[in-house]
C-alpha atoms as a PDB file:
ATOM      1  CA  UNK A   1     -77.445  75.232  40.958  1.00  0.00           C
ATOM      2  CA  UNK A   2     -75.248  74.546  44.118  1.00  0.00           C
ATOM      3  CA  UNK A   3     -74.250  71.036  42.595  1.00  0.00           C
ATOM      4  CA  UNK A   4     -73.435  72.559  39.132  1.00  0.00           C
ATOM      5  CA  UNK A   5     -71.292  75.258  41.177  1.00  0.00           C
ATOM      6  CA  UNK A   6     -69.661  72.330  42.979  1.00  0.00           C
ATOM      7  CA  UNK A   7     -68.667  70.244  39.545  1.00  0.00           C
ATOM      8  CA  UNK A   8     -67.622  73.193  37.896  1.00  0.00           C
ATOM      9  CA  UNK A   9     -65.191  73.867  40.576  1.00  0.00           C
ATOM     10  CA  UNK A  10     -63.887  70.205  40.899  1.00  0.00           C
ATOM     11  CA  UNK A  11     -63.363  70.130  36.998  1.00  0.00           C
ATOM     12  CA  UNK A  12     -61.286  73.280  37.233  1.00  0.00           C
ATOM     13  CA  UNK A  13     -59.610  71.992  40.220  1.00  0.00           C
ATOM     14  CA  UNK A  14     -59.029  68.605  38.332  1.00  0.00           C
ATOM     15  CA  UNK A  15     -57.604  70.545  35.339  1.00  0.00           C
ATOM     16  CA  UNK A  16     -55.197  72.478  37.406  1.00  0.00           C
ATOM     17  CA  UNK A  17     -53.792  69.342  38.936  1.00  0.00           C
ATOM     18  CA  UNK A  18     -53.853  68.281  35.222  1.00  0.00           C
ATOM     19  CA  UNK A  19     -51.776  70.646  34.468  1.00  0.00           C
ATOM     20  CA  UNK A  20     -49.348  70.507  37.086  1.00  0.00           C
ATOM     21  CA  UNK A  21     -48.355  66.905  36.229  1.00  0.00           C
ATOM     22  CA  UNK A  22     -48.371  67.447  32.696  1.00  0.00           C
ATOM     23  CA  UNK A  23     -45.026  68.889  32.221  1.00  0.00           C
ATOM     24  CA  UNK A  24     -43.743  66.346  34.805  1.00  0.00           C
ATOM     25  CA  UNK A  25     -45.242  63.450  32.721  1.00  0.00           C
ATOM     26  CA  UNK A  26     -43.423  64.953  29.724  1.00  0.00           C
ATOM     27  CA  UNK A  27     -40.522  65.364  30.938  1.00  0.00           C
ATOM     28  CA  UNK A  28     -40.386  61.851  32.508  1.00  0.00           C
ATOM     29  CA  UNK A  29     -41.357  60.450  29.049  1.00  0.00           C
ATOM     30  CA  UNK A  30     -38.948  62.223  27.372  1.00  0.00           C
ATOM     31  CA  UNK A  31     -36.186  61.289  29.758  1.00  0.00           C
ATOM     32  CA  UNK A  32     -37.335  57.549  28.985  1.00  0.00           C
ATOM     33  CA  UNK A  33     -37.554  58.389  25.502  1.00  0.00           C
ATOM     34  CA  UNK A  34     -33.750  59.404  25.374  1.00  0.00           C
ATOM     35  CA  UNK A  35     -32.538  57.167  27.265  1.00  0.00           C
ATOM     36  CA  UNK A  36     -33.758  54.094  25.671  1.00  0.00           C
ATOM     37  CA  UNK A  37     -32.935  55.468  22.086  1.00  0.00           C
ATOM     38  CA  UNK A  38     -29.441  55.679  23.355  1.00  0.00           C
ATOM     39  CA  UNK A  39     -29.868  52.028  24.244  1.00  0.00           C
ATOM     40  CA  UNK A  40     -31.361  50.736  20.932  1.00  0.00           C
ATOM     41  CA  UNK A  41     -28.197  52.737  18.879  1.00  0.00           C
ATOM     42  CA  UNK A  42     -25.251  51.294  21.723  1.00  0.00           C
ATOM     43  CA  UNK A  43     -26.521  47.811  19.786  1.00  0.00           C
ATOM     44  CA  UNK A  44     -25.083  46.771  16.347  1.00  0.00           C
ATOM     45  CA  UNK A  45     -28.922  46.548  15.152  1.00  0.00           C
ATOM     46  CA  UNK A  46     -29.897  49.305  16.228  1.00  0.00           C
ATOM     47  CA  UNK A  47     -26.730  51.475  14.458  1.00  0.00           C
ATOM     48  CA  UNK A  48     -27.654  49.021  11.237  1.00  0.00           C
ATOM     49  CA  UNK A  49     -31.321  49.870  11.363  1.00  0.00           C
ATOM     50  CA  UNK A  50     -30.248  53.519  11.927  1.00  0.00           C
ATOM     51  CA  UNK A  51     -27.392  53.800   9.350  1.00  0.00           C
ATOM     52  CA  UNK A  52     -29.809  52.046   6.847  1.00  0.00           C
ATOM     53  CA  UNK A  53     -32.225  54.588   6.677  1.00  0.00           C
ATOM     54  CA  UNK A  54     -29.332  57.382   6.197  1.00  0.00           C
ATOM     55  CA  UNK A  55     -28.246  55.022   3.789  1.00  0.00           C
ATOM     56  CA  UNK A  56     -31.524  54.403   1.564  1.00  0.00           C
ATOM     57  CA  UNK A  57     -32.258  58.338   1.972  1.00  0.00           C
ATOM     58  CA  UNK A  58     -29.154  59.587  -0.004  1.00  0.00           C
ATOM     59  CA  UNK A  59     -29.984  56.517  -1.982  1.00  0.00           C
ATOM     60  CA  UNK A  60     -33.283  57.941  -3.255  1.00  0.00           C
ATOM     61  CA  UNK A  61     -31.991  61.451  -3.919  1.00  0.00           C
ATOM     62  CA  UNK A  62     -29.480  59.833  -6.171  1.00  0.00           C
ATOM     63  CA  UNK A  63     -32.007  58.066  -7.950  1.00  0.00           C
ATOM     64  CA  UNK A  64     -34.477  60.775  -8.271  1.00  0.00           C
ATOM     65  CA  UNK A  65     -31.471  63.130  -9.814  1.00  0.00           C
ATOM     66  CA  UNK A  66     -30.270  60.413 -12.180  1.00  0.00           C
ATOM     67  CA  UNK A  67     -33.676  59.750 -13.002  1.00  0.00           C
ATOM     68  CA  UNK A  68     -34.860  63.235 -13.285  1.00  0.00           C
ATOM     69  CA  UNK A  69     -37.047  64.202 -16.196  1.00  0.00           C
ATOM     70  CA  UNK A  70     -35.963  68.126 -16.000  1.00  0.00           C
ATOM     71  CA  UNK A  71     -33.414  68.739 -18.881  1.00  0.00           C
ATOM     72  CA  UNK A  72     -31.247  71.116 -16.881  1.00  0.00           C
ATOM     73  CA  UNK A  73     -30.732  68.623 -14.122  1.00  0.00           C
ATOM     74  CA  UNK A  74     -30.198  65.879 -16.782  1.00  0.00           C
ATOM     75  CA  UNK A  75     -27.212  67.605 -18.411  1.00  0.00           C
ATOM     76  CA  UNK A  76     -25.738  68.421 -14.958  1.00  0.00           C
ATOM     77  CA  UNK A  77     -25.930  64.814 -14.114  1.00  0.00           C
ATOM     78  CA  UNK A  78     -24.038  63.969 -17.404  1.00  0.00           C
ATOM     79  CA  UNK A  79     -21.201  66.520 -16.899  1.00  0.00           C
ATOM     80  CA  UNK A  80     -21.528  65.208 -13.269  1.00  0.00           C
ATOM     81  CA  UNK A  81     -20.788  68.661 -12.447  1.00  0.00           C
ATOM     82  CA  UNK A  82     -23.694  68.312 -10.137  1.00  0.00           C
ATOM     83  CA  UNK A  83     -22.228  67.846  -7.203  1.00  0.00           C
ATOM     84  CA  UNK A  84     -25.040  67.151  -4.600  1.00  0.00           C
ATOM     85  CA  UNK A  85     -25.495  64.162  -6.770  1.00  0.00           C
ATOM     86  CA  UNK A  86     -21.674  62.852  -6.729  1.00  0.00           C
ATOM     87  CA  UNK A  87     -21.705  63.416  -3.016  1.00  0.00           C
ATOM     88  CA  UNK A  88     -25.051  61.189  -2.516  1.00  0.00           C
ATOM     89  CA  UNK A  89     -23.721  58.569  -4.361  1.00  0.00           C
ATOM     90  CA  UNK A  90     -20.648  59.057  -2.058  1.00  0.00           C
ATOM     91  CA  UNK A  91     -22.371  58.849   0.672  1.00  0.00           C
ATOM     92  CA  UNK A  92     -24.300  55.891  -0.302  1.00  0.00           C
ATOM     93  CA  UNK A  93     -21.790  53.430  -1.193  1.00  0.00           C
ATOM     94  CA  UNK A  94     -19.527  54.649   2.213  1.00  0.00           C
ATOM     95  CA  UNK A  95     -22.486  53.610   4.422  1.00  0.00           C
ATOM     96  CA  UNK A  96     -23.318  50.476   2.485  1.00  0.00           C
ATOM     97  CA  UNK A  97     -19.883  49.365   3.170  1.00  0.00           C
ATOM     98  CA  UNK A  98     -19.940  50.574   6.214  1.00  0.00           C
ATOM     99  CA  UNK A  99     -22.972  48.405   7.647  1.00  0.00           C
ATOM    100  CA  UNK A 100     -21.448  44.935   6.972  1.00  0.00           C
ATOM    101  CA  UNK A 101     -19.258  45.628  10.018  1.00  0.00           C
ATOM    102  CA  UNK A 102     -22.740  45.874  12.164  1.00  0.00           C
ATOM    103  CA  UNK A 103     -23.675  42.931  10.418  1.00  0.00           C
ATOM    104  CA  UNK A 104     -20.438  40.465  11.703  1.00  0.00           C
ATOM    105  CA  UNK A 105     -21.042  37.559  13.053  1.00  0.00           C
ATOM    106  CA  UNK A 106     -25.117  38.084  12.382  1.00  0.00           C
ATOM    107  CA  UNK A 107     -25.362  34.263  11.062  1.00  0.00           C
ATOM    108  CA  UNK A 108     -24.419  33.158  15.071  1.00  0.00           C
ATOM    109  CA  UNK A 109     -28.031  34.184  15.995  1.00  0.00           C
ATOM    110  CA  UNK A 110     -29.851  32.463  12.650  1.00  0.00           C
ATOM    111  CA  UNK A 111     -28.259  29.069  14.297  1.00  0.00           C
ATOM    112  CA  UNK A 112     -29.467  30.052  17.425  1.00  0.00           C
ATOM    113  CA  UNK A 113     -32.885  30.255  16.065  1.00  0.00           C
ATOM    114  CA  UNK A 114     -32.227  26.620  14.737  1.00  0.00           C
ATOM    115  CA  UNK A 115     -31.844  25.394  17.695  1.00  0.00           C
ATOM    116  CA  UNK A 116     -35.054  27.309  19.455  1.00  0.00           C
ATOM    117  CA  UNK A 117     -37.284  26.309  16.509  1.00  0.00           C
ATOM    118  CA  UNK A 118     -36.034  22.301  16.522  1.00  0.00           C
ATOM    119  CA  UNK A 119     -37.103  22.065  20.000  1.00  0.00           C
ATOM    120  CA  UNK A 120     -40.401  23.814  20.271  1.00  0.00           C
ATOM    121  CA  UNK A 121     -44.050  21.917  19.584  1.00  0.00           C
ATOM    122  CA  UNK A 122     -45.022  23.631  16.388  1.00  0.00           C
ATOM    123  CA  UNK A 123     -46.727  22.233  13.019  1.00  0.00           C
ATOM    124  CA  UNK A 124     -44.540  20.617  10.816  1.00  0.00           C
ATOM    125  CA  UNK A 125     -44.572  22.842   8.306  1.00  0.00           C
ATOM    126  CA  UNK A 126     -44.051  26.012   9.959  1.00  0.00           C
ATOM    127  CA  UNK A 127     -41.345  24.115  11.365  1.00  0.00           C
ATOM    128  CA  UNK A 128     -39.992  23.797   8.012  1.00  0.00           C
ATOM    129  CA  UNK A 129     -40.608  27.035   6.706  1.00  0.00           C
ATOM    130  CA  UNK A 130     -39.018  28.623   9.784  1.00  0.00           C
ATOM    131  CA  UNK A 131     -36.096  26.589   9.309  1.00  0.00           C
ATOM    132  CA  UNK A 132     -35.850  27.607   5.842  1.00  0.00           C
ATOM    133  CA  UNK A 133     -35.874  31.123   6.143  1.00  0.00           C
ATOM    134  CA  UNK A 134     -33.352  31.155   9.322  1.00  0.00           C
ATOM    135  CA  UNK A 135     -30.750  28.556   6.749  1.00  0.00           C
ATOM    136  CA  UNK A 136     -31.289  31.503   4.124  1.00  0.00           C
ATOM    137  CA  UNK A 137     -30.631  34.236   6.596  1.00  0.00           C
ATOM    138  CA  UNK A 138     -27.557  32.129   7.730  1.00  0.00           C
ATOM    139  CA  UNK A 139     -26.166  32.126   4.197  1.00  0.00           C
ATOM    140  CA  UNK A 140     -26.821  35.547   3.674  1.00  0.00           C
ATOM    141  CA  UNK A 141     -25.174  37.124   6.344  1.00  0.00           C
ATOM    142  CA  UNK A 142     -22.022  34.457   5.957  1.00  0.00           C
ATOM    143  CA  UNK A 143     -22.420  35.685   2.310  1.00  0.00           C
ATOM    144  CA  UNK A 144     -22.554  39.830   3.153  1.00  0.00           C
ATOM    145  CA  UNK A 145     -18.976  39.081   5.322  1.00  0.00           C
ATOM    146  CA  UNK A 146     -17.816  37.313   2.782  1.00  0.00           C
ATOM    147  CA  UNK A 147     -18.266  40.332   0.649  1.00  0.00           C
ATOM    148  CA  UNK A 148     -16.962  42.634   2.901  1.00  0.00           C
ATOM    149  CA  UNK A 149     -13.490  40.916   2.731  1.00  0.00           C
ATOM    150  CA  UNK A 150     -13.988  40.758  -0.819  1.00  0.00           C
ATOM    151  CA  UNK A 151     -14.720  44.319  -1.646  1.00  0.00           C
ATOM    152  CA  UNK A 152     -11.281  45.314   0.800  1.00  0.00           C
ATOM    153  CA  UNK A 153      -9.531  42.991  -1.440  1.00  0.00           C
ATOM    154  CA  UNK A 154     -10.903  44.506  -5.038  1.00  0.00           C
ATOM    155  CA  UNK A 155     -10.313  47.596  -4.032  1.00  0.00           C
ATOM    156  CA  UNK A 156      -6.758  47.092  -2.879  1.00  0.00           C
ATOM    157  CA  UNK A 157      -6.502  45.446  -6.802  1.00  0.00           C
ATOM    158  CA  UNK A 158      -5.807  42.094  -4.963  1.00  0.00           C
ATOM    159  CA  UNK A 159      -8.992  40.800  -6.811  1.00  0.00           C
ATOM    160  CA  UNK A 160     -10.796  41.419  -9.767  1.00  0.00           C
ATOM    161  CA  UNK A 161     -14.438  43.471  -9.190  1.00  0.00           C
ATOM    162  CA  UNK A 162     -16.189  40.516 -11.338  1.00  0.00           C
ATOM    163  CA  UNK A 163     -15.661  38.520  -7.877  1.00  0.00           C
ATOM    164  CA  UNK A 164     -16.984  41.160  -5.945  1.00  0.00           C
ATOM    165  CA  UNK A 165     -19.683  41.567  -8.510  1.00  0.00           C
ATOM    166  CA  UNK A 166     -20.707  37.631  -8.422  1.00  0.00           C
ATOM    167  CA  UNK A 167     -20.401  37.775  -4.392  1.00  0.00           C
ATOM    168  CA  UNK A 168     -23.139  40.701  -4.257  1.00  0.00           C
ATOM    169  CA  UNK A 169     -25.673  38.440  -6.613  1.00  0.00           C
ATOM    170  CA  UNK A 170     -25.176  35.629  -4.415  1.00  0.00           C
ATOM    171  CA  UNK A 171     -25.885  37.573  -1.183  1.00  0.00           C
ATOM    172  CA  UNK A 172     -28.916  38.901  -2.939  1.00  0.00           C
ATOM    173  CA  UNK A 173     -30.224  35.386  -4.309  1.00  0.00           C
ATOM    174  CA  UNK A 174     -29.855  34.477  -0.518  1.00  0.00           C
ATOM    175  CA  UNK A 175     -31.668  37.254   0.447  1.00  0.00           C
ATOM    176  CA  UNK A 176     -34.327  37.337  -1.733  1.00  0.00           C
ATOM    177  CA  UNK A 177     -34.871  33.567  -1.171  1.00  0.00           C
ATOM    178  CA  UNK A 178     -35.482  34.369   2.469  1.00  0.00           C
ATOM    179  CA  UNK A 179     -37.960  36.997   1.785  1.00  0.00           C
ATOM    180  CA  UNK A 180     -39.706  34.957  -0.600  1.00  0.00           C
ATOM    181  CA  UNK A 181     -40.067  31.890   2.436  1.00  0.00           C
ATOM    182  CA  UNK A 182     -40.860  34.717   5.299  1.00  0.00           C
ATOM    183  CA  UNK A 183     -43.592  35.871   2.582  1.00  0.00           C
ATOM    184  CA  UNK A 184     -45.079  32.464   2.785  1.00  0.00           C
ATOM    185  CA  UNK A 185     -44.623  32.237   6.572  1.00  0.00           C
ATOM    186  CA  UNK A 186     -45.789  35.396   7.502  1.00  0.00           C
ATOM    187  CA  UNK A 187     -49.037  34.896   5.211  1.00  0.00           C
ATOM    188  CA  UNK A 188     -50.044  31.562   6.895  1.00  0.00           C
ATOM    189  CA  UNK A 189     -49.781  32.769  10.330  1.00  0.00           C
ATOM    190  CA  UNK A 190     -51.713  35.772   9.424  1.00  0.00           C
ATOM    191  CA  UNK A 191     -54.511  34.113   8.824  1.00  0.00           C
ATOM    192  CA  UNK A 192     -53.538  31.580  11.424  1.00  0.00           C
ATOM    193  CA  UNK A 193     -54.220  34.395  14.179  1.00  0.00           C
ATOM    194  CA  UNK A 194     -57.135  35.622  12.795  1.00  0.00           C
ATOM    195  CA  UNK A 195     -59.134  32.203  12.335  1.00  0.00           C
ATOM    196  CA  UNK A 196     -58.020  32.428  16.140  1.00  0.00           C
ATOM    197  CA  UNK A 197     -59.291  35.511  17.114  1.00  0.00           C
ATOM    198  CA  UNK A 198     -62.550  34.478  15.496  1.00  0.00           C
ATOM    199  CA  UNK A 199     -62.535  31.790  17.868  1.00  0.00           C
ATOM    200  CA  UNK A 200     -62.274  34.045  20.487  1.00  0.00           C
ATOM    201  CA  UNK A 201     -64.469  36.522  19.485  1.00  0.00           C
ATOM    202  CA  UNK A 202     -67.402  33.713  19.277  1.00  0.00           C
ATOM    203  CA  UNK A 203     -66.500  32.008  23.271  1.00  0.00           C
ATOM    204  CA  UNK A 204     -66.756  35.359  24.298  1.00  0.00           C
ATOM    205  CA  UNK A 205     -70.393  35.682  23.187  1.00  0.00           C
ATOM    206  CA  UNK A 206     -70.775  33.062  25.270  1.00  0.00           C
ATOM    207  CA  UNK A 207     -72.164  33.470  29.502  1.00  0.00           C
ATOM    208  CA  UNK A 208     -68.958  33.108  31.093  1.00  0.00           C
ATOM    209  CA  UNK A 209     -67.156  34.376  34.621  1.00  0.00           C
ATOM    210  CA  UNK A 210     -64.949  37.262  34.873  1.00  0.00           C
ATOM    211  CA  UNK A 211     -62.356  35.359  35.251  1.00  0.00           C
ATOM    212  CA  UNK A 212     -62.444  33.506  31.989  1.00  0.00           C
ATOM    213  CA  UNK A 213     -63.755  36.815  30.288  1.00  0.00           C
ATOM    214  CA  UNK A 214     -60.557  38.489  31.709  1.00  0.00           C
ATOM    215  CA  UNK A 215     -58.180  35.441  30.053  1.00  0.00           C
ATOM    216  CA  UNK A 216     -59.733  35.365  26.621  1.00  0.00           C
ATOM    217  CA  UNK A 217     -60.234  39.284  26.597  1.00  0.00           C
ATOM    218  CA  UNK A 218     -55.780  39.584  27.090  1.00  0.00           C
ATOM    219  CA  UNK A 219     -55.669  36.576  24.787  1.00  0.00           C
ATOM    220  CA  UNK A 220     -57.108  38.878  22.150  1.00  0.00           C
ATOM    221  CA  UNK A 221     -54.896  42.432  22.557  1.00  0.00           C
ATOM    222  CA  UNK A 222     -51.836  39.644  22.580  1.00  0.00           C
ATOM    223  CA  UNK A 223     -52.718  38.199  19.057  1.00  0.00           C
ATOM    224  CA  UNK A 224     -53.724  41.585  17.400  1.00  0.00           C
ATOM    225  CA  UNK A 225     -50.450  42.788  18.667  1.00  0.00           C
ATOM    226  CA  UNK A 226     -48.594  39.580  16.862  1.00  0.00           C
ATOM    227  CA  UNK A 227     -50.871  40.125  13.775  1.00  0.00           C
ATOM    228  CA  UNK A 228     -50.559  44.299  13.143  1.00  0.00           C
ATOM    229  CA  UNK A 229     -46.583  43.554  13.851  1.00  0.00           C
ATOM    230  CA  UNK A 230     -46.549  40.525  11.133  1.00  0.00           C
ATOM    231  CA  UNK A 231     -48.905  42.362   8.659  1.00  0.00           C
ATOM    232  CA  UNK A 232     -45.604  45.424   9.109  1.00  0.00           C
ATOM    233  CA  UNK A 233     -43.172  42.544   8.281  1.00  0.00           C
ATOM    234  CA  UNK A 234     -45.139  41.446   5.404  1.00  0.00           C
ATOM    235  CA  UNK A 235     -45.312  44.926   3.801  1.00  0.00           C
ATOM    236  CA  UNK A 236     -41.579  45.025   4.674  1.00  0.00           C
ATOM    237  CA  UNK A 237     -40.447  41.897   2.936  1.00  0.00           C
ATOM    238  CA  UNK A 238     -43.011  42.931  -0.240  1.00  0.00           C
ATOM    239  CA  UNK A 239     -40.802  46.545  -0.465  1.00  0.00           C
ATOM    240  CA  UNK A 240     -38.017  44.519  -0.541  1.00  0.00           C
ATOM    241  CA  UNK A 241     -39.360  42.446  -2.822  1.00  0.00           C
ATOM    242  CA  UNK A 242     -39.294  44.291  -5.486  1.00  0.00           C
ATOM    243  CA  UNK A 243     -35.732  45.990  -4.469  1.00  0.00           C
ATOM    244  CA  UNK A 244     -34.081  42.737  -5.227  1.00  0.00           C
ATOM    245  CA  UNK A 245     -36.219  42.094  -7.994  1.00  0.00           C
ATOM    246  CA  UNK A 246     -34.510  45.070  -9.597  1.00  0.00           C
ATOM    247  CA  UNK A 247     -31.435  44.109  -8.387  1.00  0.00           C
ATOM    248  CA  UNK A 248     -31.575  40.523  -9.198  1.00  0.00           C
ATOM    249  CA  UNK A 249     -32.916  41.451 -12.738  1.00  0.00           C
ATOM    250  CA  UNK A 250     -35.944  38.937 -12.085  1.00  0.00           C
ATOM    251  CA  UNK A 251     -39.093  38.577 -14.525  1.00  0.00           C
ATOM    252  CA  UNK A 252     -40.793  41.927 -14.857  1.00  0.00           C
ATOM    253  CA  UNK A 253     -38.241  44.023 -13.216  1.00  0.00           C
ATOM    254  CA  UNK A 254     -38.028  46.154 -16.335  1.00  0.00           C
ATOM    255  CA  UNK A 255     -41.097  47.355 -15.119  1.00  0.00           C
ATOM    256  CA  UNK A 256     -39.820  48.493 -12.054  1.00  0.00           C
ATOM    257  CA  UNK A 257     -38.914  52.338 -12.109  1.00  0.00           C
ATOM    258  CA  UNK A 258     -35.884  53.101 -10.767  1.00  0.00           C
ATOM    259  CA  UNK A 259     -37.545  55.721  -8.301  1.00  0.00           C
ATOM    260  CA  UNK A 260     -40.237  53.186  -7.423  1.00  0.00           C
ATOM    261  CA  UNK A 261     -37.232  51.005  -6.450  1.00  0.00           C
ATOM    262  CA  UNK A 262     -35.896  53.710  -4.620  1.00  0.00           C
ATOM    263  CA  UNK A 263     -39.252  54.275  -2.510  1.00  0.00           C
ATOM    264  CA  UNK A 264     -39.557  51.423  -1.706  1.00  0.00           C
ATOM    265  CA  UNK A 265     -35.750  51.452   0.144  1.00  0.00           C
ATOM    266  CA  UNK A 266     -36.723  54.684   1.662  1.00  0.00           C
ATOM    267  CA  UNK A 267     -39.698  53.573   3.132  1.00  0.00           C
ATOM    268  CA  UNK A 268     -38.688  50.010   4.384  1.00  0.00           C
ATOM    269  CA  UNK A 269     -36.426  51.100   6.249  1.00  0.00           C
ATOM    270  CA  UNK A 270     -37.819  53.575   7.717  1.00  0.00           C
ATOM    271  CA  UNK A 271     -40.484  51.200   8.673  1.00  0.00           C
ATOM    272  CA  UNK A 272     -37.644  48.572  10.042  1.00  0.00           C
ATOM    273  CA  UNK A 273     -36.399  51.192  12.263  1.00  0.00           C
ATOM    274  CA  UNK A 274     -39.828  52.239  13.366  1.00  0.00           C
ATOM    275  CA  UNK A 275     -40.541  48.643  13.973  1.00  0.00           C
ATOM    276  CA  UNK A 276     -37.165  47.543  15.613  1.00  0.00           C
ATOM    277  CA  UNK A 277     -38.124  50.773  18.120  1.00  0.00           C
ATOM    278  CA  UNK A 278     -41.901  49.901  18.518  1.00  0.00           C
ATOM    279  CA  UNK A 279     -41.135  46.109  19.693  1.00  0.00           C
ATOM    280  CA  UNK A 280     -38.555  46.692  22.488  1.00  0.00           C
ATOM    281  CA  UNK A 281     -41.352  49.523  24.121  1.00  0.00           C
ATOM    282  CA  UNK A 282     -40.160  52.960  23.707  1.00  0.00           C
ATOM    283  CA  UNK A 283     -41.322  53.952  27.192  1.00  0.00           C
ATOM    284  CA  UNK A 284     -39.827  51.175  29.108  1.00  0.00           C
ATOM    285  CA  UNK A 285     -39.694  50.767  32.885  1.00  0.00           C
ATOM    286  CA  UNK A 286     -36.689  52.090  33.629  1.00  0.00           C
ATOM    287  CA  UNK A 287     -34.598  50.821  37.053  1.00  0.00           C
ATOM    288  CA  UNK A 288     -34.498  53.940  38.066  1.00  0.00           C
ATOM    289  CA  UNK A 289     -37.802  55.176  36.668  1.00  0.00           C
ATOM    290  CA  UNK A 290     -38.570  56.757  40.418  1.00  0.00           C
ATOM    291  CA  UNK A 291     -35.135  58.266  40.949  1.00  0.00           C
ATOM    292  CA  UNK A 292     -35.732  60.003  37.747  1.00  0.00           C
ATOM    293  CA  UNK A 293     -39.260  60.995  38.013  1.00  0.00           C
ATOM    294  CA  UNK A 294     -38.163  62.639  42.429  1.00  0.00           C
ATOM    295  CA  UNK A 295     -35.647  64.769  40.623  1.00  0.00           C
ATOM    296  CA  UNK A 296     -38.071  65.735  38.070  1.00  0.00           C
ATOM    297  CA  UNK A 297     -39.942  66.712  40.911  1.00  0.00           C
ATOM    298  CA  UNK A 298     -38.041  68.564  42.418  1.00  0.00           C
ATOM    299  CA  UNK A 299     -36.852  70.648  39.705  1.00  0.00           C
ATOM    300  CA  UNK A 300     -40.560  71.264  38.300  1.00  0.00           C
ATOM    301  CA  UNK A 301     -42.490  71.733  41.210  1.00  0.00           C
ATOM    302  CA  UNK A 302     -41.181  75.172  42.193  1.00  0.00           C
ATOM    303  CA  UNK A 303     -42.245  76.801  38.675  1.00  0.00           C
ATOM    304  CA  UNK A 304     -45.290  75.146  38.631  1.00  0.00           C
ATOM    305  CA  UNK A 305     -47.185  76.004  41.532  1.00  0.00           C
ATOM    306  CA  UNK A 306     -50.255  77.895  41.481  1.00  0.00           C
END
């Protein structure tokens, strides 16, 4: 009974220290938190990644209105005296135009990645794949600035809006080509990693030392980190897939619906942005992490004691 007395006691004395540093540990995390999403938006990726979801959000309120199957909302639409619906559509082309200034100068880092991929040891063919998606990705993004000029100019009535109009299908073919290679890419070294991890997963069955237990054990966490994060880019480049499909007017994309299309803009970026966040570790070490965490301290520890 006088050992049960003794536990209880500890555990209540454990939670009470639990308590104590929980509001610390939140507010340390949430001081992290804020200041690495202020980080990740001082980039131009992170603004793009940002602005894009605002972007594809009014986008699929636009389409869901246009495409709207109530008969009320339909005739509003077609007086376009609707006006939630002219100001999403407002809204949608602003930002859209607004993102190819983030995206200046993007085709610098796709030659970069040239240059990485010509010198590193890897099979020839994911050489070659690689290659192919970064030349795409070069085009594309010497294609979008291209367009930017070009939409300046149409609107000013220097040029005609069939040259902007041919401009956008070319940035898309680009595009689309280089979704339709990372498919391919990201597909192969899927199952790349997880013919590996099998490997792994059968030496560690195996009578071996710590040591070597410890190596093939962080082996394993690294490649089913690589793998969830390249199964996310493959669901990514499917979504946006089938926007370009639709855009492109591809085989089949008459089967597309409109809201579908819409969706699937909504969601991949919203999964970009979760992903761009995700990889660079939310909760980073800070240089000043202890600073931080002693005022913290101080500020918490007189309301908090017992």
């Amino acid at each position: 009974m006088k050992s049960n007395h003794i536990r209880h006691s500890t555990s209540i004395i454990n939670l009470k220290n639990h308590m104590n540093e929980a509001p610390k540990r939140l507010a340390l995390n949430a001081t992290s938190l804020s200041r690495y999403v202020q980080q990740f938006l001082s980039t131009s990726k992170g603004r793009d990644k940002f602005m894009a979801l605002l972007q594809y959000s009014f986008d699929f309120y636009h389409s869901c209105t246009k495409h709207s199957n109530l008969l009320y909302i339909q005739q509003l639409v077609s007086q376009n005296d609707l006006k939630c619906y002219v100001v999403a559509e407002k809204f949608k082309e602003s930002i859209s135009q607004s993102r190819k200034i983030f995206r200046l100068l993007f085709f610098l880092d796709e030659i970069k990645g040239i240059q990485r991929l010509i010198k590193q040891n890897k099979p020839l063919l994911f050489k070659i794949l690689a290659i192919s998606g970064h030349y795409s990705s070069f085009m594309y993004y010497v294609s979008d600035n291209f367009l930017w000029i070009i939409a300046i100019l149409a609107q000013s009535k220097v040029l005609q809006k069939e040259i902007e109009a041919r401009w956008k299908q070319r940035k898309n073919s680009f595009s689309q080509m280089r979704i339709i290679i990372n498919l391919l890419r990201l597909t192969i070294l899927i199952i790349f990693r997880e013919n590996k991890e099998n490997r792994i997963l059968l030496e560690m069955t195996k009578i071996m030392t710590q040591d070597t237990s410890k190596k093939l054990q962080n082996s394993l966490i690294k490649l089913r980190r690589k793998r969830r994060f390249e199964i996310l880019e493959l669901i990514l480049s499917i979504l946006r897939f089938f926007m370009l499909t639709k855009s492109l007017k591809m085989t089949g994309y008459q089967y597309l619906d409109p809201v579908f299309v819409a969706t699937c803009g909504l969601v991949s970026s919203g999964l970009a942005l979760f992903k761009a966040v995700y990889e660079k570790r939310i909760f980073i070490q800070l240089d000043n992490s202890s600073k931080i965490e002693s005022q913290i301290n101080q500020k918490l520890l007189p309301s908090y004691q017992f």
